[in-house]
Protein backbone atom coordinates (compact mmCIF):
# COMPACT_ATOMS: atom_id res chain seq x y z
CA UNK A 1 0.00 0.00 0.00
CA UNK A 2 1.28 3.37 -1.17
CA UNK A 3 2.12 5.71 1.99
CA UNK A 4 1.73 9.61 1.40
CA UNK A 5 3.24 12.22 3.20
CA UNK A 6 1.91 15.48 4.00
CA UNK A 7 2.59 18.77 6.12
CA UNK A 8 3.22 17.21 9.27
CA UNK A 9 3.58 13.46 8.64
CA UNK A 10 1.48 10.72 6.98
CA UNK A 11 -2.27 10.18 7.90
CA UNK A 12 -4.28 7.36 5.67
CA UNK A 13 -7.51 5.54 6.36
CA UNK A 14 -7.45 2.46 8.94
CA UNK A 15 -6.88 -0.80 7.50
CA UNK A 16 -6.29 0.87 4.05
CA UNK A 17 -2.99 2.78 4.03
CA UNK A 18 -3.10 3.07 7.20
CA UNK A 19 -1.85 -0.13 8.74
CA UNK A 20 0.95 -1.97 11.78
CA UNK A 21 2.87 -3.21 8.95
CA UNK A 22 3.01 0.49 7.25
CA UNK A 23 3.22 1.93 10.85
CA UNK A 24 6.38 -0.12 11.63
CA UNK A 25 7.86 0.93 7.93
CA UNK A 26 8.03 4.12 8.57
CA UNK A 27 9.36 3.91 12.40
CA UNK A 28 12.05 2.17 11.07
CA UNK A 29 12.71 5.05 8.58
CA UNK A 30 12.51 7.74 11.78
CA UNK A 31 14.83 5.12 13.54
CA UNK A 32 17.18 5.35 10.29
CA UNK A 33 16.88 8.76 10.05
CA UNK A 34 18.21 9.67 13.96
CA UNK A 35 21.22 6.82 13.47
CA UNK A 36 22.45 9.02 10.54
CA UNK A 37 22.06 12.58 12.30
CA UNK A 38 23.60 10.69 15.09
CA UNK A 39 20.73 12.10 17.92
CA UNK A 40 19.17 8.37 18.21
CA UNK A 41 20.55 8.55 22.27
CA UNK A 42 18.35 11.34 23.06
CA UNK A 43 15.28 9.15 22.73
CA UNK A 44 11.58 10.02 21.33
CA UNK A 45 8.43 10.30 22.92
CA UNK A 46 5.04 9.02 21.64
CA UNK A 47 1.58 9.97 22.52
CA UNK A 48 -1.50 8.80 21.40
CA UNK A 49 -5.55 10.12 20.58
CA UNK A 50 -8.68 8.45 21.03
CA UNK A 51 -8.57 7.23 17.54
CA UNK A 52 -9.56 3.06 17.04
CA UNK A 53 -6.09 1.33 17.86
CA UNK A 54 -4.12 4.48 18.11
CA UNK A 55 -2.79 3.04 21.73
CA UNK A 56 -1.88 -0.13 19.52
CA UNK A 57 -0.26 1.78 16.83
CA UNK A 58 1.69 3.87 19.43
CA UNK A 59 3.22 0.69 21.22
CA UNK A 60 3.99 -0.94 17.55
CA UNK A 61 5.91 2.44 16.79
CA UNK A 62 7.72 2.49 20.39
CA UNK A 63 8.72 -1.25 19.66
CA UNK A 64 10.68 -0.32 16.09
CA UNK A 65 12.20 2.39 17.73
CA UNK A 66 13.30 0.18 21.09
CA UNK A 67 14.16 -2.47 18.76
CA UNK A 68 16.62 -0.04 16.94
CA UNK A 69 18.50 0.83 20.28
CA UNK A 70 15.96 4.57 20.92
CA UNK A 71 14.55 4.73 23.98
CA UNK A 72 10.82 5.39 24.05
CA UNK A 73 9.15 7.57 26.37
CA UNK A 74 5.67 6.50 25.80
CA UNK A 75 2.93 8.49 27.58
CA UNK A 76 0.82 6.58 29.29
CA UNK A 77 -2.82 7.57 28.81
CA UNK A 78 -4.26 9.63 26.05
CA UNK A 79 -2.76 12.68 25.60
CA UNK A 80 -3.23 15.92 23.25
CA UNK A 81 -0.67 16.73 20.63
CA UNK A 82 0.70 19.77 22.28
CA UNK A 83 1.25 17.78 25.54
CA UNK A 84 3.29 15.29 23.47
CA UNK A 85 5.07 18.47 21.69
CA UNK A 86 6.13 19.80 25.61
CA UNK A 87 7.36 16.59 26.41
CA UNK A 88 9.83 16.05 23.78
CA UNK A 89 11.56 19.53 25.12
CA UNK A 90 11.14 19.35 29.08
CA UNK A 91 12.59 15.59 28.38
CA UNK A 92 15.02 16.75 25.97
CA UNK A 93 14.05 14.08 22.96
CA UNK A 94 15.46 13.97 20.06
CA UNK A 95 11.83 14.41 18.96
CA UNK A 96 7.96 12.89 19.19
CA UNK A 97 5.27 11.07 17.19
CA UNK A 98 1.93 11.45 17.89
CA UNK A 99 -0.72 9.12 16.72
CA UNK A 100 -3.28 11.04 15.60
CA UNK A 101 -5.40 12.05 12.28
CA UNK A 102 -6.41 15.58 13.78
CA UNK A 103 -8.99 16.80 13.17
CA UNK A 104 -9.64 14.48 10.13
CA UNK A 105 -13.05 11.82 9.94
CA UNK A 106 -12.86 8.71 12.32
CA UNK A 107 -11.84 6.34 9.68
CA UNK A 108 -8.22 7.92 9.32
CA UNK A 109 -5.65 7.77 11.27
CA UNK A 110 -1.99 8.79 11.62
CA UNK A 111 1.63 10.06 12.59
CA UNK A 112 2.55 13.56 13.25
CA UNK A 113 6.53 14.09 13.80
CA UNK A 114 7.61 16.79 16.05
CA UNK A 115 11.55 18.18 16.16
CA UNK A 116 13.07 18.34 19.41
CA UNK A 117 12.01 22.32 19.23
CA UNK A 118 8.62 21.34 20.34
CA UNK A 119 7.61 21.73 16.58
CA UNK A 120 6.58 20.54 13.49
CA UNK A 121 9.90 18.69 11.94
CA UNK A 122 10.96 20.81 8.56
CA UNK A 123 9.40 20.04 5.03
CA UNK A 124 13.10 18.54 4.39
CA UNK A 125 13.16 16.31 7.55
CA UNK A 126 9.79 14.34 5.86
CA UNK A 127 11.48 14.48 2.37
CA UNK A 128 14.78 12.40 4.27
CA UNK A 129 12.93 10.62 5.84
CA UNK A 130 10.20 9.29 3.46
CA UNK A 131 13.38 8.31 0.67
CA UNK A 132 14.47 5.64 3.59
CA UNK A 133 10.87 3.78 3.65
CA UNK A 134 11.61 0.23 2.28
CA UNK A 135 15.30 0.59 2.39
CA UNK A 136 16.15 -1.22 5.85
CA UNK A 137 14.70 -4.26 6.97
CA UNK A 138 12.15 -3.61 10.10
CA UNK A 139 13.31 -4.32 13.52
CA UNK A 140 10.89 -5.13 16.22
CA UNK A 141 10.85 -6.40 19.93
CA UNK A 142 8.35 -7.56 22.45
CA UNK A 143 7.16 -4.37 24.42
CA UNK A 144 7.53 -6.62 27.64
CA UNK A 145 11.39 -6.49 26.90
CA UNK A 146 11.69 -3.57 26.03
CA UNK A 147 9.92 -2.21 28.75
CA UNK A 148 12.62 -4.56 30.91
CA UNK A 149 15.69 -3.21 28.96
CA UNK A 150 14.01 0.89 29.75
CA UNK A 151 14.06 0.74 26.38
CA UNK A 152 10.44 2.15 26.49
CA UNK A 153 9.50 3.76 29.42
CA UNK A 154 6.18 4.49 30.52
CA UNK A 155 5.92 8.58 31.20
CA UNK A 156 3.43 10.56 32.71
CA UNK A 157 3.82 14.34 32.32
CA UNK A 158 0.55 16.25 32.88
CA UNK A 159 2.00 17.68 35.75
CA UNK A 160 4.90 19.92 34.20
CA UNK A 161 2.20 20.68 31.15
CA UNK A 162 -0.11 22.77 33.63
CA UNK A 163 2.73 24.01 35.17
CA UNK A 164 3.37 25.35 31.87
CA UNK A 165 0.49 26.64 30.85
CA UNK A 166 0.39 28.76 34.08
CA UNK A 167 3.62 30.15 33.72
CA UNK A 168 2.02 33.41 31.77
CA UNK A 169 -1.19 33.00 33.51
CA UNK A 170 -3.05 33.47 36.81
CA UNK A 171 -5.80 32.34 38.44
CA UNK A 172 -8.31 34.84 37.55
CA UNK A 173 -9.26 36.84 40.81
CA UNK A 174 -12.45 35.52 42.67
CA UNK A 175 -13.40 39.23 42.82
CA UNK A 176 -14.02 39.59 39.13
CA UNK A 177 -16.83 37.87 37.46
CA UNK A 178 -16.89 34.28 37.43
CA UNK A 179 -17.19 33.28 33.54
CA UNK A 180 -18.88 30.20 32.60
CA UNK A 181 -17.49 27.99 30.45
CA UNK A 182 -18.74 25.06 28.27
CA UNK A 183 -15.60 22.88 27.31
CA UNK A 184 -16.34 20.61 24.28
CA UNK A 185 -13.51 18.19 23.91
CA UNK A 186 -15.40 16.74 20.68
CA UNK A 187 -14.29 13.43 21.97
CA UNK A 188 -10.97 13.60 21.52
CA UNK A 189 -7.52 13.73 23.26
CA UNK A 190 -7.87 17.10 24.54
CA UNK A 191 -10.34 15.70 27.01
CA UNK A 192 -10.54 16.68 30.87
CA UNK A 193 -7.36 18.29 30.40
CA UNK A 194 -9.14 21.92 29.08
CA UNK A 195 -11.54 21.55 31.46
CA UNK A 196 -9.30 20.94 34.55
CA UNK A 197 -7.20 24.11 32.98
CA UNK A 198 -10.13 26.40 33.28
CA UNK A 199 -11.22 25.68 36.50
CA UNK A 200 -8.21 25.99 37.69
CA UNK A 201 -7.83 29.33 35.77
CA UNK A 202 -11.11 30.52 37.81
CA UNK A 203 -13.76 29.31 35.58
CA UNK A 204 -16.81 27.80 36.12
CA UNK A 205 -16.83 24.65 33.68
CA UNK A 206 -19.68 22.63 31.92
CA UNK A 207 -18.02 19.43 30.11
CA UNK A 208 -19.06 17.98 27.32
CA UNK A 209 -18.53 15.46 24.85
CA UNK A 210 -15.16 14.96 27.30
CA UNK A 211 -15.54 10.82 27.16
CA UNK A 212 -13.11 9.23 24.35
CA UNK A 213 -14.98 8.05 21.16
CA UNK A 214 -13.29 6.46 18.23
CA UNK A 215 -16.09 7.49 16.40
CA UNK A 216 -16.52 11.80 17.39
CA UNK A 217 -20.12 10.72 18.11
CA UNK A 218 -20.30 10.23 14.56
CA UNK A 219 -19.14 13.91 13.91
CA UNK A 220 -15.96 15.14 12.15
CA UNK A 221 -13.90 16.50 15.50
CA UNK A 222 -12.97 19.89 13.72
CA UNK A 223 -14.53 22.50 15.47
CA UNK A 224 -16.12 24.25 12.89
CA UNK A 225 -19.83 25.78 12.34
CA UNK A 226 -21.71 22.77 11.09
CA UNK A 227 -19.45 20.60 13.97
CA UNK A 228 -20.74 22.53 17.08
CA UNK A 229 -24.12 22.33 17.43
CA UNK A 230 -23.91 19.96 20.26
CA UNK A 231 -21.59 22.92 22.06
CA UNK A 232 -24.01 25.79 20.90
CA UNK A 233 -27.46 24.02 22.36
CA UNK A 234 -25.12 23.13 25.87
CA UNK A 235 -24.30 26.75 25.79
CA UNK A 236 -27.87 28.24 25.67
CA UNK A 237 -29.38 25.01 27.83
CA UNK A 238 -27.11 26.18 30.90
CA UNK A 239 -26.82 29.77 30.50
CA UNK A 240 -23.17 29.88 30.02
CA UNK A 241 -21.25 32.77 28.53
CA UNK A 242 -19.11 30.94 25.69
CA UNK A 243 -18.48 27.75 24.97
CA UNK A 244 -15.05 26.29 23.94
CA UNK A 245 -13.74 23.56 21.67
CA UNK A 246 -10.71 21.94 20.66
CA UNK A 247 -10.37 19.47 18.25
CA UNK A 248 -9.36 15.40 18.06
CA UNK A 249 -5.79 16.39 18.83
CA UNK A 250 -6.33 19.25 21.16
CA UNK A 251 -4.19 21.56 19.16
CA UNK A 252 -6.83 23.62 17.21
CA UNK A 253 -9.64 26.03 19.07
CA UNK A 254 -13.40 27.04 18.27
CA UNK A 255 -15.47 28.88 19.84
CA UNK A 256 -19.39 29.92 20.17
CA UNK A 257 -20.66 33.18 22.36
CA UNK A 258 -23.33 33.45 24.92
CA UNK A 259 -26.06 33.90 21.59
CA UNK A 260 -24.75 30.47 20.65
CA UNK A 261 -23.00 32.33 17.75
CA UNK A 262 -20.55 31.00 16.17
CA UNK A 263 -17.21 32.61 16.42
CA UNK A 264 -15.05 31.88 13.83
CA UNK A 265 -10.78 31.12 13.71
CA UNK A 266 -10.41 34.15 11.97
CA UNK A 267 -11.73 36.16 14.74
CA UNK A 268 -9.97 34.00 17.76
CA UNK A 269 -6.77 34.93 16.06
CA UNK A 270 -7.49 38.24 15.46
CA UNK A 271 -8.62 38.94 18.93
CA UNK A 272 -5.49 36.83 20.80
CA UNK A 273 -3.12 38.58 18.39
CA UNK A 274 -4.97 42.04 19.54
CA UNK A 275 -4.50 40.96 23.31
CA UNK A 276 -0.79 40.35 23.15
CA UNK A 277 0.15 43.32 21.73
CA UNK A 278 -2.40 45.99 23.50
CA UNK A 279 -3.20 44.17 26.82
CA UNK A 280 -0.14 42.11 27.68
CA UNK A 281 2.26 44.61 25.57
CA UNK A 282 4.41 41.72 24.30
CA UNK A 283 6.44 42.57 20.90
CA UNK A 284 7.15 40.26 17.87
CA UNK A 285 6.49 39.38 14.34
CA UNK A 286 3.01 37.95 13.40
CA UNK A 287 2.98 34.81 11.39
CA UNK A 288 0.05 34.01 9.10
CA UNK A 289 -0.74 31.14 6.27
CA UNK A 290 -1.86 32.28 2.82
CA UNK A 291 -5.64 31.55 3.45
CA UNK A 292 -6.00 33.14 6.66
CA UNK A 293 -7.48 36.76 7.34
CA UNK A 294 -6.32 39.91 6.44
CA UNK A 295 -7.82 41.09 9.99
CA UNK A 296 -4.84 40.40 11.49
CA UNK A 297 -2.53 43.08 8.84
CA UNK A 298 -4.04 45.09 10.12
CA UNK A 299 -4.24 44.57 13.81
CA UNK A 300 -0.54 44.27 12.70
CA UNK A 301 0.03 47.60 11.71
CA UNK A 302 -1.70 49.18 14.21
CA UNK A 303 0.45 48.12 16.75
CA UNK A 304 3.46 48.78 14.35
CA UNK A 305 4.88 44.91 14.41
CA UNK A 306 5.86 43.20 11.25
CA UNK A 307 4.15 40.57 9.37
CA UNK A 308 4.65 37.70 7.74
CA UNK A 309 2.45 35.40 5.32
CA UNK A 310 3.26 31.41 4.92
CA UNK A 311 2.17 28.41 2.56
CA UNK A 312 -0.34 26.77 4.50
CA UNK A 313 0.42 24.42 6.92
CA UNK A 314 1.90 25.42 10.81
CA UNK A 315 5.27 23.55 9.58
CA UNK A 316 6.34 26.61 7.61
CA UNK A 317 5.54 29.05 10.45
CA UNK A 318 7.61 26.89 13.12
CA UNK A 319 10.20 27.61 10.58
CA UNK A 320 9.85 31.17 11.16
CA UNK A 321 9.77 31.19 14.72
CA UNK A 322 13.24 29.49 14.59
CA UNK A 323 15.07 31.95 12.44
CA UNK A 324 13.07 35.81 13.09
CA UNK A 325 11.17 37.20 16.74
CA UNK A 326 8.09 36.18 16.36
CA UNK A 327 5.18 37.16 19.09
CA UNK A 328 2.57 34.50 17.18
CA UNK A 329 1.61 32.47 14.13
CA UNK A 330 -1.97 31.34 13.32
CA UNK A 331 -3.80 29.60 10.91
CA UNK A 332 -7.07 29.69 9.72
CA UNK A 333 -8.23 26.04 10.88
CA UNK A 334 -7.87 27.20 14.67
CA UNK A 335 -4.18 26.64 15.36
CA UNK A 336 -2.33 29.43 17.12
CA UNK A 337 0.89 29.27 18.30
CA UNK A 338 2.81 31.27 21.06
CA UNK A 339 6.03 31.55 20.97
CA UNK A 340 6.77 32.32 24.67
CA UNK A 341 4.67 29.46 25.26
CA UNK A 342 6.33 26.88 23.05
CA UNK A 343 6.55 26.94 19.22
CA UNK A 344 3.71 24.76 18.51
CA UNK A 345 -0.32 25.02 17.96
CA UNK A 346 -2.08 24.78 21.95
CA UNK A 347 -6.13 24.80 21.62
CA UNK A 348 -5.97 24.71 25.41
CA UNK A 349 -3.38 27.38 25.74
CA UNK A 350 -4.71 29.52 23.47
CA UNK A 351 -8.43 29.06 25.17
CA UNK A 352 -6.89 30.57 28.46
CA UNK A 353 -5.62 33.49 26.66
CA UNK A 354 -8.85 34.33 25.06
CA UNK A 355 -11.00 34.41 28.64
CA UNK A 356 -8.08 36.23 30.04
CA UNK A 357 -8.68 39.32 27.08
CA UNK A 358 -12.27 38.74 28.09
CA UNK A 359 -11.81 39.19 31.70
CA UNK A 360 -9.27 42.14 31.27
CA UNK A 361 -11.38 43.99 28.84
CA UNK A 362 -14.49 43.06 30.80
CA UNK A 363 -16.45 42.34 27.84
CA UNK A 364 -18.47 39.38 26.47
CA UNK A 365 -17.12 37.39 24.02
CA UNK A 366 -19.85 39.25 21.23
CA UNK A 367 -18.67 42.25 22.51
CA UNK A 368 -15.01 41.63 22.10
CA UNK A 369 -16.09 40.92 18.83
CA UNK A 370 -18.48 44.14 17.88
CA UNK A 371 -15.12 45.65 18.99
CA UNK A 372 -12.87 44.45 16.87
CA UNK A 373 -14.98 45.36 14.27
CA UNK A 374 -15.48 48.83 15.12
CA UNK A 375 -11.33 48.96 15.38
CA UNK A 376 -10.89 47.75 12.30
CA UNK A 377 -13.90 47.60 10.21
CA UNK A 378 -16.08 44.85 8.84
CA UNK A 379 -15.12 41.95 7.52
CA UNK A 380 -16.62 38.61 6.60
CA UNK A 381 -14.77 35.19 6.04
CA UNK A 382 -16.12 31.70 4.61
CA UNK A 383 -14.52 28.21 3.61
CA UNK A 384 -15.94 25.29 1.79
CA UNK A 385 -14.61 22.22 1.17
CA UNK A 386 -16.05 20.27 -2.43
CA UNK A 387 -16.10 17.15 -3.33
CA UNK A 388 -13.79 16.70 -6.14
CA UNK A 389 -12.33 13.87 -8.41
CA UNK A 390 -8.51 14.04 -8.61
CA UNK A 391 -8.51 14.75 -12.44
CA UNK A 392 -11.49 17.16 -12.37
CA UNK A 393 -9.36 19.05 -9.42
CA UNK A 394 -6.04 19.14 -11.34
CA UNK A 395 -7.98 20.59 -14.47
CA UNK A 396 -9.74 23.60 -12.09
CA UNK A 397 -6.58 24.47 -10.92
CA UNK A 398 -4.92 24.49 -14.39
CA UNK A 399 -7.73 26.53 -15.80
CA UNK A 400 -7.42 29.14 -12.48
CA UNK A 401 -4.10 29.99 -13.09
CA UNK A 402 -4.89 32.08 -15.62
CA UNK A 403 -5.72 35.54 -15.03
CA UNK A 404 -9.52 36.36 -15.63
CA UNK A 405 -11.01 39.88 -15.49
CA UNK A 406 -13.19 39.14 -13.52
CA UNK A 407 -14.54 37.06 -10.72
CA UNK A 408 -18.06 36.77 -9.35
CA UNK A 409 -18.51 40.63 -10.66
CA UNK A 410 -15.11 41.09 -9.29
CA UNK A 411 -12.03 43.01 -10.81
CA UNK A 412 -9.00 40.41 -10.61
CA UNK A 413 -6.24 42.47 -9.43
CA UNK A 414 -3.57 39.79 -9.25
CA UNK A 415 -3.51 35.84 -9.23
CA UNK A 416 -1.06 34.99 -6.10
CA UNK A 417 0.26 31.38 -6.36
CA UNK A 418 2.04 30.70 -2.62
CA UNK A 419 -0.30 27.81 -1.81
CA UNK A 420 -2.91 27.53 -3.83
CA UNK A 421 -4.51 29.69 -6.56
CA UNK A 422 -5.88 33.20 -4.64
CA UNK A 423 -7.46 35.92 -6.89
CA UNK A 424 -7.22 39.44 -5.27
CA UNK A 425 -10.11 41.45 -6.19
CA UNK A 426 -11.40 45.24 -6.61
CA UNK A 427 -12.68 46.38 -2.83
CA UNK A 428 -10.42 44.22 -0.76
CA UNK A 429 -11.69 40.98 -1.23
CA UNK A 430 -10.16 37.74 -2.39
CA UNK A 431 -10.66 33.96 -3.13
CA UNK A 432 -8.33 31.18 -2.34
CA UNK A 433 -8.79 27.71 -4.10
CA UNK A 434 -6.64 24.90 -2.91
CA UNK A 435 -6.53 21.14 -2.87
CA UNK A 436 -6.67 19.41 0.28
CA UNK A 437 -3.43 17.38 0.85
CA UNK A 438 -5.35 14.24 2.75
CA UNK A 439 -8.78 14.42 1.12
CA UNK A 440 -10.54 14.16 -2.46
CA UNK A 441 -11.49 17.63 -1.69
CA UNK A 442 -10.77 21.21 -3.44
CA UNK A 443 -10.44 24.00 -0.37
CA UNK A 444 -12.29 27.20 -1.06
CA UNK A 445 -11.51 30.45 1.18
CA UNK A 446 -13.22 33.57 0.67
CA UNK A 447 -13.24 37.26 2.57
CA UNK A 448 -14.92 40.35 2.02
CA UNK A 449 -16.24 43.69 3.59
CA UNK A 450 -19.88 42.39 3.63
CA UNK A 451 -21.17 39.09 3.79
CA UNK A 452 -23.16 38.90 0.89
CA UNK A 453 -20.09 39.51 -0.97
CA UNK A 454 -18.38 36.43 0.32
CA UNK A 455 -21.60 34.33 -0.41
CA UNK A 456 -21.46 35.55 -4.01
CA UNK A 457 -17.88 34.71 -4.00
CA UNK A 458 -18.60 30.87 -2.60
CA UNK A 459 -21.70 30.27 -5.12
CA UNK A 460 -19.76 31.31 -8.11
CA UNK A 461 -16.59 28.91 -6.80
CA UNK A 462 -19.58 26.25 -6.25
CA UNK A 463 -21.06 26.59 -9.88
CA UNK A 464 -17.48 26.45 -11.73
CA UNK A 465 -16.42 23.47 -9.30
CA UNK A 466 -19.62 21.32 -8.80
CA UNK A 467 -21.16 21.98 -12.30
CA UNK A 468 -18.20 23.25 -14.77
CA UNK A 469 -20.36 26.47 -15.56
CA UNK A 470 -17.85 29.13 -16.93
CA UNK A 471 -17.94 31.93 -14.03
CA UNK A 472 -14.47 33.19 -15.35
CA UNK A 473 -14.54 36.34 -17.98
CA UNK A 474 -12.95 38.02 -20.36
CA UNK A 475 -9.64 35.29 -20.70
């Protein structure tokens, strides 16, 4: 079976791609890989989601790696990627692999690599690694052994994570308003750990969907609109005043207000990055990906701090925030990163940092956001993700590349090409199509000023993708 590599790793569906016997392959390769940079002796640490047979794909992948001479630190209950992503620097790893698909549908599953920076590994690490696949012959042992030789060791570090997430943070004073909090863990690995971290923040907590489910309750755990209703009815049924998600990893964060409103990524970053540099006052470059909002340019300039713009994927903005001061990076899924934190995408961390802008600004979530709009002016922000057959998708994008007039009514200013195919129109606006690296799917992003105009912008992308209607003018 063929194994793909993406942004982070390799993901496939269970029992298809996905498999012990592919598992082990490319353990061995990781094992391969560490002999020749000549870090193997630092060891790698492995943590696991709720996924079906993740904790039996995790003990396959510490057995390669024991079996190759690496000791394993192999957490021992299910744990959220940005736990796993501490541990490999408070232990001092040569690096981690988490079993996990994200935030992708129950029937996939997979490996995401982390550098000993806390980080996503480089683009060039998975390139090295992925030409060694198949080239060594796989080397296994009996966890029982291994576990006698400490060759894995069983490692619990929940401890030292709070203590890190409470290194920038105190408990909220008793005196202030006590906000209520629904915490949606969407089933996944993320769990009672977001929950415990609020109430120990000050919050008052309503859990929900916290019990692990191979199956998300039969719903995609990406905490999007059409993924939270669960969260929004909790939300209104208690009288809370937001509710909070993460999703199947715990590295990703969505949000709905008091209304039951859904708040969108876009906006969470925007409002985080806002808090940093006007409440907390803290300086550095802000890191975006090429389909994320232009709310946060300008939120940038405001506060007179550089930005940058990335291909998609956090990888490429972990790169950044090892070479240039960087304050932030965000994408427009719901991963943030702080760099004072660690260099890596925290749902959980970045949850505490969004009640704590509440709190200080002594607003309501939809009046932090009313807020930001005033500051800097509407805006309106939509993604779709289409059905599309591979061959169909690869002649869209050919056809894209070339300039049209127009768009949807739309002046094209300029066709960008960074990741993707993005048209930047007349009034601000612009329209981002991109194929989904995992999925038979064609990504389509779209902002505007109003959001009629970003409808109009996701119908006409609809028609030319789902019926092969011409929408472009004037080649």
């Amino acid at each position: 079976m063929e194994i793909r590599f993406g942004t982070e790793g390799w993901r496939g569906q269970i029992a298809d791609t996905f498999t012990i016997s592919n598992a082990r392959l490319v353990c061995q390769a990781i094992a391969d890989e560490l002999h020749a940079r000549q870090t193997a002796e630092l060891g790698m640490v492995i943590g696991y989601d709720t996924r079906f047979l993740s904790d039996k794909f995790a003990r396959e992948c510490a057995q390669v790696l024991a079996a190759n001479g690496i000791a394993v630190y192999l957490l021992d209950t299910v744990t959220p990627t940005p736990l796993l992503s501490f541990a490999v620097r408070y232990l001092g790893a040569a690096g981690g692999l988490m079993v996990t698909a994200s935030h992708n549908p129950a029937e996939w599953n997979g490996l995401k690599w982390k550098g000993p920076h806390a980080g996503p590994v480089k683009e060039s690490d998975i390139v090295q690694m992925a030409a060694r696949v198949g080239k060594s012959a796989v080397q296994s042992m009996s966890f029982d052994s291994a576990r006698r030789a400490r060759l894995i060791r069983l490692t619990n570090l929940d401890e030292p994570y709070f203590s890190q997430l409470f290194r920038f943070l105190a408990p909220f004073n008793s005196k202030k308003r006590k906000i209520h909090v629904v915490v949606d863990a969407m089933h996944g690995a993320a769990g009672n750990y977001f929950a415990r971290a609020l109430e120990e923040l000050g919050c008052q907590v309503t859990p929900l969907r916290t019990k692990p489910d191979p199956t998300f309750g039969g719903v995609n755990p990406e905490p999007i609109k059409q993924n939270l209703v669960l969260l929004k009815e909790k939300v209104l049924e208690v009288h809370a005043d937001l509710g909070l998600a993460t999703d199947g990893d715990g590295d990703r964060l969505g949000a709905v207000d008091a209304r039951g409103t859904f708040v969108s990524p876009q906006i969470l970053f925007t409002l985080l990055t806002l808090h940093l540099l006007r409440e907390r006052q803290w300086s550095g470059a802000v890191v975006r990906t090429f389909s994320t909002t232009q709310m946060i340019d300008k939120v940038a300039r405001l506060h007179g701090v550089a930005l940058r713009e990335v291909p998609i994927g956090f990888k490429y903005i972990c790169d950044l925030m090892q070479t240039e001061d960087v304050l932030l990076g965000g994408e427009e899924s719901g991963g943030i990163g702080i760099v004072r934190h660690m260099p890596e995408r925290d749902g959980i961390f970045s949850g505490m940092l969004l009640l704590e802008h509440l709190l200080t600004s002594d607003q309501k979530l939809s009046e932090a956001v009313e807020s930001l709009m005033v500051l800097i002016g509407p805006h309106a922000y939509e993604r779709v993700d289409l059905p599309v057959a591979a061959k169909k998708k690869e002649q869209l994008l050919k056809s894209l590349r070339t300039k049209p007039r127009t768009f949807a009514g739309f002046a094209v200013k300029e066709v960008q090409t960074l990741d993707g195919i993005k048209y930047r129109l007349s009034g601000g606006g612009w329209i981002l199509f991109r194929p989904s690296g995992t999925e038979p799917l064609l990504r389509v992003y779209a902002e505007a000023q109003d959001q009629a105009d970003v409808k109009k912008l996701i119908e006409a992308a609809r028609l030319l993708i789902e019926q092969g209607k011409a929408v472009l003018k004037d080649r």
